[in-house]
Each structure stands twice: as C-alpha cells, then as structure tokens.
C-alpha atoms as a PDB file:
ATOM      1  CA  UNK A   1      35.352  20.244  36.853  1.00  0.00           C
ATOM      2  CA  UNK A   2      37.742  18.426  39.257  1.00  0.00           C
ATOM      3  CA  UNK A   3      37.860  15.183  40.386  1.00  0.00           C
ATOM      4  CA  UNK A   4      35.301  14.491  42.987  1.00  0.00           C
ATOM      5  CA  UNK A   5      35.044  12.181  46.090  1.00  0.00           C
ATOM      6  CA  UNK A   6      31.413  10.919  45.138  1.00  0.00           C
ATOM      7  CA  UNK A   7      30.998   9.978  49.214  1.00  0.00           C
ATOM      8  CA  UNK A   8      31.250  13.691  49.644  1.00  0.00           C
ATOM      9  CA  UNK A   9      28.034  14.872  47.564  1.00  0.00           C
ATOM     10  CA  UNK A  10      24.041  13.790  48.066  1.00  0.00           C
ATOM     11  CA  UNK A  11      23.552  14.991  44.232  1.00  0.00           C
ATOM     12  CA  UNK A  12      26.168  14.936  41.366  1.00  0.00           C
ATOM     13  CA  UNK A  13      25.709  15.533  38.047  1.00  0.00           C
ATOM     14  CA  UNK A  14      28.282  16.607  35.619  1.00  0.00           C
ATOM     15  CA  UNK A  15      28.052  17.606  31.817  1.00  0.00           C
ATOM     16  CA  UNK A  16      23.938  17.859  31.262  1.00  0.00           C
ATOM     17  CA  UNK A  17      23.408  18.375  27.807  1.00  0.00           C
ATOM     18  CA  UNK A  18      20.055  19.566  26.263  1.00  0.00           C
ATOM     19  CA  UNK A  19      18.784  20.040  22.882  1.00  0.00           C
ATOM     20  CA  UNK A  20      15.333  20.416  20.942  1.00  0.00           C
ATOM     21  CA  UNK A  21      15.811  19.753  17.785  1.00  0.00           C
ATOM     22  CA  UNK A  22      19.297  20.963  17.203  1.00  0.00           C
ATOM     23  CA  UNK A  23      18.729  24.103  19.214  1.00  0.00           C
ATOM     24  CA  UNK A  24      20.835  23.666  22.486  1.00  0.00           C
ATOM     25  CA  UNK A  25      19.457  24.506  25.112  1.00  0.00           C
ATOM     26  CA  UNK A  26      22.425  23.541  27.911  1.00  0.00           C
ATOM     27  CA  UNK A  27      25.622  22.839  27.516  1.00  0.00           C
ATOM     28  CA  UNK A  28      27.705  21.219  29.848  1.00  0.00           C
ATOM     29  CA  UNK A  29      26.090  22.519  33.306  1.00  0.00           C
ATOM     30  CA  UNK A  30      26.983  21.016  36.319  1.00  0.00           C
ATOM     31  CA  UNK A  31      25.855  20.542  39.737  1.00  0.00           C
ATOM     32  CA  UNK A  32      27.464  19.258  43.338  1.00  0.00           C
ATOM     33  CA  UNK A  33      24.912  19.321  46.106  1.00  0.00           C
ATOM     34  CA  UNK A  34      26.455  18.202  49.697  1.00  0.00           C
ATOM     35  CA  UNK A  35      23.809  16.695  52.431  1.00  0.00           C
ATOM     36  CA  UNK A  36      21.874  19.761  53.760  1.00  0.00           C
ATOM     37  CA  UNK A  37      23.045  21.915  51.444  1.00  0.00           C
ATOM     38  CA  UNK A  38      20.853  24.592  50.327  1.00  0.00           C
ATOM     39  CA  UNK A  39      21.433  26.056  46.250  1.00  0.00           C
ATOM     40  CA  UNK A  40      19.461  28.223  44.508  1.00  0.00           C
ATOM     41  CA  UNK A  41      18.840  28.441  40.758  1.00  0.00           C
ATOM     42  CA  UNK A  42      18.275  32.212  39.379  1.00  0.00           C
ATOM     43  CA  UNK A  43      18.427  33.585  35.896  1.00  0.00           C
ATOM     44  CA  UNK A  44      17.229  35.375  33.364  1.00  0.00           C
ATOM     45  CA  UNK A  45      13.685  34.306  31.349  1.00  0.00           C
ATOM     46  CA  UNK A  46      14.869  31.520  28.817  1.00  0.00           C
ATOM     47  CA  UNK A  47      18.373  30.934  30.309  1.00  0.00           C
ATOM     48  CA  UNK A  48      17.214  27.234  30.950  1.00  0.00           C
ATOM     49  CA  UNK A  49      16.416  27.095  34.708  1.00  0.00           C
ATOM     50  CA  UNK A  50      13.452  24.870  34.247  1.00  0.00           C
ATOM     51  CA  UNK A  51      15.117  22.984  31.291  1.00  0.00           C
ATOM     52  CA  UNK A  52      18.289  22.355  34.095  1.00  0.00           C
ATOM     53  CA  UNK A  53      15.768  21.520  36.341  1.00  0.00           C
ATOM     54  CA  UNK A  54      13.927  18.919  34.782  1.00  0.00           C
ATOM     55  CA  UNK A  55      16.764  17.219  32.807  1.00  0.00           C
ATOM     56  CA  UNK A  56      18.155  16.739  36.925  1.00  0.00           C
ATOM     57  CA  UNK A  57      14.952  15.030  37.627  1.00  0.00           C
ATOM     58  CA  UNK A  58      14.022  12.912  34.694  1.00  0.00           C
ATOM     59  CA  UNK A  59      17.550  12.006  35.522  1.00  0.00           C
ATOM     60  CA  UNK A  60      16.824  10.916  38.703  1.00  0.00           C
ATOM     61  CA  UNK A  61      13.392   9.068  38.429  1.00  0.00           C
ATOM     62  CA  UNK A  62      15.120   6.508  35.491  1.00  0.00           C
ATOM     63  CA  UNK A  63      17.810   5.759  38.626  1.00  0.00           C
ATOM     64  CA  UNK A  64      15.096   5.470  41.420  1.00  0.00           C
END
C-alpha cells in the first residue's frame, strides 16, 4: 500500500496476518476507513470475512 496521512483515516490497519495452526487463513489484508465512510465486506463461504473481521476487532479492544 502507499504511504498514508494517518489524520486522514478513522480506521487503519495494514498487513493482518492470520493463521491456525500453520494453515493461513489471511495474508496481508488491508483496510482504510475515512470518517463516515461506509465499506462492505462480501465473499465467498470460507474466504475469511469473519476471520478479517474479528482479527480488526480483537485488534481494537487490546488498544481501547
């Protein structure tokens, strides 16, 4: 990705990795949300929405 202006995003998070036991499940997946910015997350079954998803917000609740 390029280089960001952190002012300029409400949510960054850059190179979320995910594995269960040596099985990856993400590899570097990004995300750059902007203040009222709406995104949407669609795949297919088992292309790791919900892993994405949660890895954000465990993510999040160790910084709040």
């Amino acid at each position: 990705m390029k280089e960001s202006n952190y002012k300029n995003y409400r949510i960054e998070a850059e190179n979320i990795c995910v594995d269960y036991h040596g099985k990856v499940a993400l590899y570097d997946a990004n995300l750059r949300l902007k203040p009222g910015q709406i995104c949407g997350l669609v795949g297919m079954n088992g292309a790791g929405k919900t892993t994405f998803f949660n890895a954000l917000t465990l993510s999040l609740i160790h910084i709040l």
